[in-house]
Protein backbone atom coordinates (compact mmCIF):
# COMPACT_ATOMS: atom_id res chain seq x y z
CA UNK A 1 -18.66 -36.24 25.40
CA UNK A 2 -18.46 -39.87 26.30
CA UNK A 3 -14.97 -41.50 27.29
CA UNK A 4 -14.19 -44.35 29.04
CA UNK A 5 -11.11 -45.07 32.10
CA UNK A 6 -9.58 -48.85 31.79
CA UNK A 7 -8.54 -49.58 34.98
CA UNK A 8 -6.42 -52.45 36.35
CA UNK A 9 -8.22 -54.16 39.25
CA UNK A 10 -6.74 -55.99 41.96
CA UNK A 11 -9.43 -58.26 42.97
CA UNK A 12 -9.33 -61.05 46.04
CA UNK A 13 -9.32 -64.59 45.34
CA UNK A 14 -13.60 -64.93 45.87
CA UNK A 15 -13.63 -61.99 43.72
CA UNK A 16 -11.52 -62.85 40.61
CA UNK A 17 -13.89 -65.99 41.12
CA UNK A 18 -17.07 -63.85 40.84
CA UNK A 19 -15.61 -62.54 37.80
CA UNK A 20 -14.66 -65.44 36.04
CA UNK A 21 -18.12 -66.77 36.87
CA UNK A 22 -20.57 -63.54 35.52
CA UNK A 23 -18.24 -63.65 32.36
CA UNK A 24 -19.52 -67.24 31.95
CA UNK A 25 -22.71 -65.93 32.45
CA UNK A 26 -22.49 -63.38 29.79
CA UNK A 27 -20.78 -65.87 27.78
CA UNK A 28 -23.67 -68.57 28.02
CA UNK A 29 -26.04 -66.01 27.22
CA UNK A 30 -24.70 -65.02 24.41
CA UNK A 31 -24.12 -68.28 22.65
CA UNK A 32 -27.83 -68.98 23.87
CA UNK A 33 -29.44 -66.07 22.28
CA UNK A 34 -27.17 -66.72 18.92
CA UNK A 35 -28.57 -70.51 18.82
CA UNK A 36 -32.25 -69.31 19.66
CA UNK A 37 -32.19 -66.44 16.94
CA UNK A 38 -31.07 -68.58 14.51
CA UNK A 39 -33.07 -71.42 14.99
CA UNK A 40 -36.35 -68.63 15.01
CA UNK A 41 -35.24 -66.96 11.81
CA UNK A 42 -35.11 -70.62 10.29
CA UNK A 43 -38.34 -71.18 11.09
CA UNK A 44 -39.80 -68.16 9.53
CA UNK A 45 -39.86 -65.91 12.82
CA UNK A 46 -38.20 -62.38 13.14
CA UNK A 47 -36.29 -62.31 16.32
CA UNK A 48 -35.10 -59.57 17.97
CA UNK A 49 -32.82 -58.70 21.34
CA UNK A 50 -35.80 -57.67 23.25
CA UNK A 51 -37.77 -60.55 23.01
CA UNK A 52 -35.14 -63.25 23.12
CA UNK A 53 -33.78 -61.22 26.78
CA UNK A 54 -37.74 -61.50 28.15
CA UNK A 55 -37.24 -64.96 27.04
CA UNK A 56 -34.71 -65.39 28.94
CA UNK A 57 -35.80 -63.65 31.74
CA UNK A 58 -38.89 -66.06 31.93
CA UNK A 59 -37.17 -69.16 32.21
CA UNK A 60 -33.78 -68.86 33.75
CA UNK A 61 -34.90 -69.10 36.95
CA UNK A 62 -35.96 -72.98 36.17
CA UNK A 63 -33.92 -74.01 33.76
CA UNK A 64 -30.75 -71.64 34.68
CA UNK A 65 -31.23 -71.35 38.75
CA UNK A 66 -27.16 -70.51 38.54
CA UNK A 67 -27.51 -67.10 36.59
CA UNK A 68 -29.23 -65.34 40.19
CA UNK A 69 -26.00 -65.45 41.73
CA UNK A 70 -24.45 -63.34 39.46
CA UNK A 71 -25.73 -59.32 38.66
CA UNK A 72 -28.87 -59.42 36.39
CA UNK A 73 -27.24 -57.11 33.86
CA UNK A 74 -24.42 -59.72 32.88
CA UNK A 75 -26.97 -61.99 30.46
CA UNK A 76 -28.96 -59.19 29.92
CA UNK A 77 -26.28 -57.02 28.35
CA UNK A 78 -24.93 -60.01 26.47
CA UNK A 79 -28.16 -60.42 24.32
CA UNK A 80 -27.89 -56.47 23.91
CA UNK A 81 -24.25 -56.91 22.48
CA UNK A 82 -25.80 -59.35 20.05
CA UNK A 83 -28.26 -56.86 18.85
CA UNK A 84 -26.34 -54.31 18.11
CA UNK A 85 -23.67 -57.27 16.74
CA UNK A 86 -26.83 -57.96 13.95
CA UNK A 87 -27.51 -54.55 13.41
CA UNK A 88 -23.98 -53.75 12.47
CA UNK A 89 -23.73 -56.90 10.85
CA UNK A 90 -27.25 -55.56 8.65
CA UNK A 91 -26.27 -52.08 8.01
CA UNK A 92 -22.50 -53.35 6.57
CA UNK A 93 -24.18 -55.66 3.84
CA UNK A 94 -25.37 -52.53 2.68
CA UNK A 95 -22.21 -51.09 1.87
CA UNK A 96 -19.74 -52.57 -1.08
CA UNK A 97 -17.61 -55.81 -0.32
CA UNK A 98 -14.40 -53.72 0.40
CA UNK A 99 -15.80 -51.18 3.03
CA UNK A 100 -17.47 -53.93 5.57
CA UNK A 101 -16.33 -54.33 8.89
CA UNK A 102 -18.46 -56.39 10.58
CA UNK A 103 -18.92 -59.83 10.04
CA UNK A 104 -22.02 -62.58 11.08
CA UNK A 105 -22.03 -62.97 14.95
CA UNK A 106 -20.05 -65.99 15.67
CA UNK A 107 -20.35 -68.08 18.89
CA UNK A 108 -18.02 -67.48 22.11
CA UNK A 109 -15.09 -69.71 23.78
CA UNK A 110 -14.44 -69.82 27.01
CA UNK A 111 -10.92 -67.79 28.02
CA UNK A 112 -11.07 -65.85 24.77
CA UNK A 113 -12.17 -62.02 25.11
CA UNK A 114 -13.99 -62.90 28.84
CA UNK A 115 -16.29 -59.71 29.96
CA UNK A 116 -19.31 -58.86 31.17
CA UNK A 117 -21.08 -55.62 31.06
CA UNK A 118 -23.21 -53.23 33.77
CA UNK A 119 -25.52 -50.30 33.20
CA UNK A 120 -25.47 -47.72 35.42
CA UNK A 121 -29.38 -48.11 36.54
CA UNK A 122 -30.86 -49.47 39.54
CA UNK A 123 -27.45 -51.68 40.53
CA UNK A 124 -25.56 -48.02 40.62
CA UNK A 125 -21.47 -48.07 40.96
CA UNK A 126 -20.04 -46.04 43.59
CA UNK A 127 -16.08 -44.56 43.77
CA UNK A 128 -14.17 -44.28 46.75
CA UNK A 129 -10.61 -43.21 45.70
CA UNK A 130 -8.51 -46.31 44.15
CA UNK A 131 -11.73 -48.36 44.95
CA UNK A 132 -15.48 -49.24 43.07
CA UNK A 133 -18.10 -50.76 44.15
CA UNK A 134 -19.89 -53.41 41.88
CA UNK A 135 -23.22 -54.88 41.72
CA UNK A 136 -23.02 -58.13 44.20
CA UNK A 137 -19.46 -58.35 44.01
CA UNK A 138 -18.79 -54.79 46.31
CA UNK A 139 -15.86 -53.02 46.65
CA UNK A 140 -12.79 -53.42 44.43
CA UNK A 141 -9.34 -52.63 45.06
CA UNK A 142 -8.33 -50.38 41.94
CA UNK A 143 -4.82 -49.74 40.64
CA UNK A 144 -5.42 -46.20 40.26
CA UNK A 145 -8.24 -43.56 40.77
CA UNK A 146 -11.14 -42.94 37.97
CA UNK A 147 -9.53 -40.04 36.02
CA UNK A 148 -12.56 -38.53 34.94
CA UNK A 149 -15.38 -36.52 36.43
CA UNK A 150 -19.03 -36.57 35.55
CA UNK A 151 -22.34 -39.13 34.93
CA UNK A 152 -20.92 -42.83 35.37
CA UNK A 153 -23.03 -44.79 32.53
CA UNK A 154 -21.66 -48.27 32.94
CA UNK A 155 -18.53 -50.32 33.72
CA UNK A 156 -17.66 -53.44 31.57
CA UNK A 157 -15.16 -55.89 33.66
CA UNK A 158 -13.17 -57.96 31.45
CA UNK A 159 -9.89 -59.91 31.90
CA UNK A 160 -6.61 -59.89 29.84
CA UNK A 161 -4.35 -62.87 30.51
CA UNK A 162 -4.62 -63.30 34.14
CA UNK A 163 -5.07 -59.82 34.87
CA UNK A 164 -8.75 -58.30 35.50
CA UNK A 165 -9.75 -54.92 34.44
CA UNK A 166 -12.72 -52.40 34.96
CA UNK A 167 -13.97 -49.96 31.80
CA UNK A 168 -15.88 -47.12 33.25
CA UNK A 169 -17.64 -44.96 30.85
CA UNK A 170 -18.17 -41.62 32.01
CA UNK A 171 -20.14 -38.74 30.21
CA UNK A 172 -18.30 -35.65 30.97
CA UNK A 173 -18.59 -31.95 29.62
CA UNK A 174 -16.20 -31.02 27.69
CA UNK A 175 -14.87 -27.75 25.12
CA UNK A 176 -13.02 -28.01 22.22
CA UNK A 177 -9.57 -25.88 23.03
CA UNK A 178 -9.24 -22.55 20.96
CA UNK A 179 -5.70 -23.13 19.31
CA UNK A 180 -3.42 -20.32 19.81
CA UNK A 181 -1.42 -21.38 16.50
CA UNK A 182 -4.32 -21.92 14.10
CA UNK A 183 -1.54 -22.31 11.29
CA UNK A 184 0.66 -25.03 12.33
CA UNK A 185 0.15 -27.32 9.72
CA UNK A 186 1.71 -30.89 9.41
CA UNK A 187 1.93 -33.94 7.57
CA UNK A 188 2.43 -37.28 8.44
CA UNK A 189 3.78 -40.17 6.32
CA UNK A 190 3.08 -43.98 8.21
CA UNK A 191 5.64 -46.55 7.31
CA UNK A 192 7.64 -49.63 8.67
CA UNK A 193 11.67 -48.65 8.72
CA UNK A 194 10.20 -45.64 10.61
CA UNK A 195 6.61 -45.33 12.29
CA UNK A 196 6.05 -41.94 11.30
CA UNK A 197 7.94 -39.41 9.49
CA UNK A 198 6.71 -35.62 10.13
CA UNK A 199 7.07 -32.72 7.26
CA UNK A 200 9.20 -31.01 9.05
CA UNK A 201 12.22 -34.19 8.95
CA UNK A 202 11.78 -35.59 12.56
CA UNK A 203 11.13 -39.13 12.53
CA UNK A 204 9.45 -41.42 15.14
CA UNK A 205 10.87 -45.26 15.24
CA UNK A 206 8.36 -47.83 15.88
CA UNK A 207 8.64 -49.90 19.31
CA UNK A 208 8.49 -52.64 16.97
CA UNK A 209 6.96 -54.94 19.81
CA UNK A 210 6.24 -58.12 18.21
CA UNK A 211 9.68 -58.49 16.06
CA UNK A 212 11.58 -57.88 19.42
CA UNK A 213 9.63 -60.34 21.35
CA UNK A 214 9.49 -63.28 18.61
CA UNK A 215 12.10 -65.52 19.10
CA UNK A 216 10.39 -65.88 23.19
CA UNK A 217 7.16 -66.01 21.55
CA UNK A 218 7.89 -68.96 19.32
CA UNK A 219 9.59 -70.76 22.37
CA UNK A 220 6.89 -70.25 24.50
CA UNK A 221 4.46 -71.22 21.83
CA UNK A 222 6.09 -74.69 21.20
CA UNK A 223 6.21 -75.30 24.87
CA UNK A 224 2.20 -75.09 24.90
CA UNK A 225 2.14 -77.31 21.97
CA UNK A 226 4.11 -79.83 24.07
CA UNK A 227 1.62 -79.71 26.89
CA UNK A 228 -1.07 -82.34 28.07
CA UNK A 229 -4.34 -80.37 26.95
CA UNK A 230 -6.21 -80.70 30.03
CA UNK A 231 -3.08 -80.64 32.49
CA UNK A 232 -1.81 -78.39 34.91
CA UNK A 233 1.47 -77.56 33.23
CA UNK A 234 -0.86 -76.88 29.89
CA UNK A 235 -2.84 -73.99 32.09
CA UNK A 236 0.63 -72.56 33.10
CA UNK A 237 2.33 -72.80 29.62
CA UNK A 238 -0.82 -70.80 28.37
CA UNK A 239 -1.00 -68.48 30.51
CA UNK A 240 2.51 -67.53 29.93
CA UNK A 241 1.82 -66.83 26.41
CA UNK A 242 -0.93 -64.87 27.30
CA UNK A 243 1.11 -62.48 29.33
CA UNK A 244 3.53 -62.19 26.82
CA UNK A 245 0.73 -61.19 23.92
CA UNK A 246 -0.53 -58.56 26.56
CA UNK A 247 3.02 -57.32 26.82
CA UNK A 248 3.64 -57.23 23.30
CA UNK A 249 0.15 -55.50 22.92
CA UNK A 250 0.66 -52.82 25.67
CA UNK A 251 4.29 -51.83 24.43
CA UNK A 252 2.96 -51.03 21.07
CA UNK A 253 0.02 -49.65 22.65
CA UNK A 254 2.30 -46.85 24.72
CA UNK A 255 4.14 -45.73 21.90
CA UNK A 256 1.06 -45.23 19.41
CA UNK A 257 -0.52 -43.23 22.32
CA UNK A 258 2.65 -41.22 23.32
CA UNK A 259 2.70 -40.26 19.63
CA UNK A 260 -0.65 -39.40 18.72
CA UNK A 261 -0.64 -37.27 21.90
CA UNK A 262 2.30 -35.44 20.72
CA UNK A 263 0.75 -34.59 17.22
CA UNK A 264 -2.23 -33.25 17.80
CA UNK A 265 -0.70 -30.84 20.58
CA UNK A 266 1.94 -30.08 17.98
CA UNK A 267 -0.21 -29.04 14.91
CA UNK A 268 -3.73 -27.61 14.41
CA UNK A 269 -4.10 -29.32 11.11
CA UNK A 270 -3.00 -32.64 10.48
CA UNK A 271 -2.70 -34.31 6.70
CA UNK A 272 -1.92 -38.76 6.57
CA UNK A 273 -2.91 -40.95 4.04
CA UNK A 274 -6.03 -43.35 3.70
CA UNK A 275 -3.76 -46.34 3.58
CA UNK A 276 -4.81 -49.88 2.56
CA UNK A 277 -3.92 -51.70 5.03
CA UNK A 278 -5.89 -54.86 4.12
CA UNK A 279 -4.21 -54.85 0.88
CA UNK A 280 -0.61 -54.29 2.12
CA UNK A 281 -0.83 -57.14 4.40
CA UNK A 282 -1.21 -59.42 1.49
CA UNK A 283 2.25 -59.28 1.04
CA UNK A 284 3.77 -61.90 2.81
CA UNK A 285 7.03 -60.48 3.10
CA UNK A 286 5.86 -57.26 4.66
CA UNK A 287 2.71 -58.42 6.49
CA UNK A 288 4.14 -58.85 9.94
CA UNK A 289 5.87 -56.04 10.12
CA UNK A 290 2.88 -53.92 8.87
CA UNK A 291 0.54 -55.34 11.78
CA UNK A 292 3.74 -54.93 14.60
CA UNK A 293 3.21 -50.91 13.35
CA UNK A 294 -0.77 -51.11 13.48
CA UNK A 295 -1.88 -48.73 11.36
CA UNK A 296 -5.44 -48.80 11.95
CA UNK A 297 -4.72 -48.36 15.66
CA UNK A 298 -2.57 -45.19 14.78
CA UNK A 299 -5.75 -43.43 12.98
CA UNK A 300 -8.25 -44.54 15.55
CA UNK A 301 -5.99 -43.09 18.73
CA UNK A 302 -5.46 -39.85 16.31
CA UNK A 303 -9.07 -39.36 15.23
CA UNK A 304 -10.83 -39.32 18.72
CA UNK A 305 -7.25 -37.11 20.16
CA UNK A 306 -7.88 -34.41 17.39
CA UNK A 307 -11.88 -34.41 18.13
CA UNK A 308 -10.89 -33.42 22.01
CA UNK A 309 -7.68 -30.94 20.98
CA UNK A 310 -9.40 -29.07 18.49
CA UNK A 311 -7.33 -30.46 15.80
CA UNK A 312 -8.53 -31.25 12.06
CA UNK A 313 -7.50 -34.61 10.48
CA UNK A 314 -7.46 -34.14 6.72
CA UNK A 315 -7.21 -37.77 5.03
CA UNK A 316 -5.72 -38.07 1.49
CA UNK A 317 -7.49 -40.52 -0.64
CA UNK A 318 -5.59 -43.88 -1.14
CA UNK A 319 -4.70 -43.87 -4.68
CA UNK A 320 -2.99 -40.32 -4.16
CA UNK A 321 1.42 -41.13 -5.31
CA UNK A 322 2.75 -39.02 -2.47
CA UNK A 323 5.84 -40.48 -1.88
CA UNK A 324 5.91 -40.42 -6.44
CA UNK A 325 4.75 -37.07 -6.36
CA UNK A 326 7.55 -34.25 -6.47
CA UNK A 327 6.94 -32.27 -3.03
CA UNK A 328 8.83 -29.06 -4.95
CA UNK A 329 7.55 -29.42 -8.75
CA UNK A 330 4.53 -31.10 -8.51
CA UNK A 331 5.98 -33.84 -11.13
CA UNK A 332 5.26 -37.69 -10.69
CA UNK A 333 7.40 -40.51 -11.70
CA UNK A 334 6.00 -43.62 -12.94
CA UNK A 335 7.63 -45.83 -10.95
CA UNK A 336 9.21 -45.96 -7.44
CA UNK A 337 9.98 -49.39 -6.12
CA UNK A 338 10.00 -49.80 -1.95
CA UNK A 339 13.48 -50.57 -2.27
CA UNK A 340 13.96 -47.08 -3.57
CA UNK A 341 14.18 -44.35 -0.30
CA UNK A 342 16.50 -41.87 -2.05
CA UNK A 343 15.03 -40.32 -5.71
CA UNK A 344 15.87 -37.38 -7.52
CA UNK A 345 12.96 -35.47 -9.69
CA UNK A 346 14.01 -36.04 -13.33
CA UNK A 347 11.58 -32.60 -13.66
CA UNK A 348 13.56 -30.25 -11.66
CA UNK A 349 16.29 -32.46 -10.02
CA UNK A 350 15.50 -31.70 -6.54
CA UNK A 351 16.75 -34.91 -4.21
CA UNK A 352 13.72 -36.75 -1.94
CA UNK A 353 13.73 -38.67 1.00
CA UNK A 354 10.74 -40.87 -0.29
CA UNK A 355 9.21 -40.51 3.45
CA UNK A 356 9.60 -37.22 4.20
CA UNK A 357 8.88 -36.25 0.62
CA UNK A 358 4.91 -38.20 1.07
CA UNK A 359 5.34 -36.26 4.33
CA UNK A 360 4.90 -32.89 2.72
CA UNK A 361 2.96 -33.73 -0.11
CA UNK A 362 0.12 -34.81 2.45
CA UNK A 363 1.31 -31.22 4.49
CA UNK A 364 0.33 -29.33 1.64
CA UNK A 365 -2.89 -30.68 0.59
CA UNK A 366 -3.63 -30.30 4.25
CA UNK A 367 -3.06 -26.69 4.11
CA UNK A 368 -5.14 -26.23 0.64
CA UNK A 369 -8.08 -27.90 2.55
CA UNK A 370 -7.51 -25.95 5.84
CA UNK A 371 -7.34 -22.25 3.62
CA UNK A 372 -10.63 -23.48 1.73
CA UNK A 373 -12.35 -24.76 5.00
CA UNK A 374 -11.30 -21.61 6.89
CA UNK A 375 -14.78 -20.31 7.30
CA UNK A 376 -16.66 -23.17 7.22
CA UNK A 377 -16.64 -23.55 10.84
CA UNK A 378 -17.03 -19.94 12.30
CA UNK A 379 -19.77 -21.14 14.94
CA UNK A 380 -16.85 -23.58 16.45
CA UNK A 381 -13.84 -21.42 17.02
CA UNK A 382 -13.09 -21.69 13.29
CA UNK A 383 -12.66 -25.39 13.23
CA UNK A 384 -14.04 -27.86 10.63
CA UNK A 385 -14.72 -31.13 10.61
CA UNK A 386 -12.14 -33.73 9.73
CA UNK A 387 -11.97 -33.83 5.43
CA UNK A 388 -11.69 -36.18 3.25
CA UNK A 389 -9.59 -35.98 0.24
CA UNK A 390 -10.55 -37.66 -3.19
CA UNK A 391 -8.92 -37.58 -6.75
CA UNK A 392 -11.76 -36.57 -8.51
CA UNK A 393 -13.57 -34.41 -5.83
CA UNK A 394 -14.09 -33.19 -1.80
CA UNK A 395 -16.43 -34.27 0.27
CA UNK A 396 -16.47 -33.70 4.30
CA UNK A 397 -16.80 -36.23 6.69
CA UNK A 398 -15.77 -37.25 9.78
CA UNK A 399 -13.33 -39.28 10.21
């Protein structure tokens, strides 16, 4: 298994410099091997990473005598990220309209998303305690010691606001957990009043970063609008906002992990919904709050947890009316407006909570797919791979 450690660093003044000066590097390179492969493909030719970095390689020393002085593997893992950015790009045009994620590589600013990138190969990294040692740069003062044990495979440096960080990638061994309650089943219903409401009626409230750090984030985004671009007090303003987006980003960040860690140590099986979040944030009255919850983050944190716990994610299809559908009876109702979060079942008069009634609905069809999966993975302690629920059939895959 493959996971990676983000690690603040706390670099010296020559070093932050270093830094700032390989992610131009990587940034250059980039933007160069974008403008060369398209201007080849225009021309009839079929470029590809490998040949544009042996390109590179073969004239930078004339043309680009400034990239020695930083390590080798910044540019060269640039074009590499470009690759695999076409390749992506490729595969998704394959798919329908609605299920592609990547777009056409687009060329890189300077200050936005800085990082550069080094393979664990002849420039090795070395660990000593809350320090690492990089290709040219050499040791770096680390907030913290790597967490994880096993084959280093590279570390990609990057900086957030004015803060500089180190992600080590690390391929450890690892076995999925036996679960001494195979049966704890749960469901979990995503919303905005409340984050997440659980089956069994416990509710988790949203940090709700962005709404309670607005009104500074407007002020502090006027005040850069106010600023000289180009002037001192313009580099200050923005990198106040900066720090406050990291903020805002890391406080919603905390509370997604602290509850994703909590669910898949509290249940074996684990039923949510396939929600659209594309199409929910076309509503312009609900579209910030819907990105202050971030979904998508919430499934991504819970999908690689439950793959190291031993937990199954079982993913109801989109179109499924669980907070319509009668958790007791089975009976749907036609209608149920958001402003609705009380209903009673016209079919058997039973009285829902519209969250906590979704809540079981997606609890029981993750126990119906857990009883009919039971033996399907024997080999693996009795544990199958995430499911996939659809209206008209089920399929497995992993989520």
């Amino acid at each position: 298994m493959i996971l990676a450690h983000k690690i603040a660093l706390d670099p010296t003044e020559d070093q932050a410099v270093y830094f700032a000066r390989a992610c131009g590097t990587a940034r250059f390179s980039w933007n160069w091997a974008l403008a060369e492969w398209q201007r080849q493909y225009k021309e009839g030719g079929k470029p590809s990473e490998a040949s544009l970095r042996k390109q590179l390689n073969a004239l930078k020393r004339e043309e680009f005598p400034w990239m020695l002085e930083v390590t080798k593997a910044a540019p060269q893992q640039a074009i590499k990220n470009l690759g695999r950015a076409f390749s992506n790009f490729f595969k998704d045009l394959k798919k329908p309209k609605k299920q592609r994620r990547f777009g056409y590589p687009q060329f890189k600013k300077k200050g936005e998303h800085d990082s550069f990138r080094a393979e664990n190969g002849p420039e090795t990294f070395a660990f000593d305690g809350k320090r690492i040692k990089l290709p040219v740069v050499g040791w770096v003062k680390m907030r913290e010691a790597l967490r994880f044990s096993g084959k280093i495979l590279s570390a990609t440096v990057s900086r957030v606001a004015d803060r500089w960080f180190v992600s080590v990638t690390v391929e450890v061994a690892h076995q999925v957990p036996v679960r001494e309650n195979q049966a704890a089943v749960g469901g979990v219903d995503l919303g905005i009043k409340a984050l997440a409401t659980m089956s069994d009626g416990s509710t988790v409230e949203g940090p709700k970063a962005l709404r309670s750090n607005l009104k500074k984030l407007k002020r502090l985004s006027r005040s850069l609008s106010r600023k000289v671009k180009g002037s001192a007090n313009r580099g200050k303003a923005k990198a106040k906002l900066a720090r406050l987006h990291a903020r805002i980003s890391n406080i919603r960040k905390d509370g997604l992990h602290k509850l994703t860690t909590e669910l898949v140590n509290k249940f074996s099986v684990i039923g949510i919904e396939d929600l659209n979040v594309k199409g929910m944030m076309g509503n312009r009255k609900l579209a910030r709050a819907i990105a202050d919850m971030s979904f998508y983050e919430f499934k991504r944190q819970l999908t690689y947890k439950a793959d190291m716990a031993g937990t199954r994610i079982v993913v109801t299809d989109r179109w499924y009316p669980s907070s319509k559908t009668c958790s007791d009876c089975g009976h749907v109702v036609p209608t149920l407006p958001l402003s609705v979060r009380d209903w009673v079942c016209p079919a058997c008069g039973s009285v829902h909570d519209r969250d906590r009634n979704a809540a079981i609905n997606l609890k029981n069809i993750a126990a119906s797919s857990a009883v009919t999966a039971c033996g399907a993975g024997s080999a693996d302690g009795g544990l199958a791979p995430a499911v996939k629920l659809s209206a008209m059939k089920q399929e497995l895959s992993h989520v």
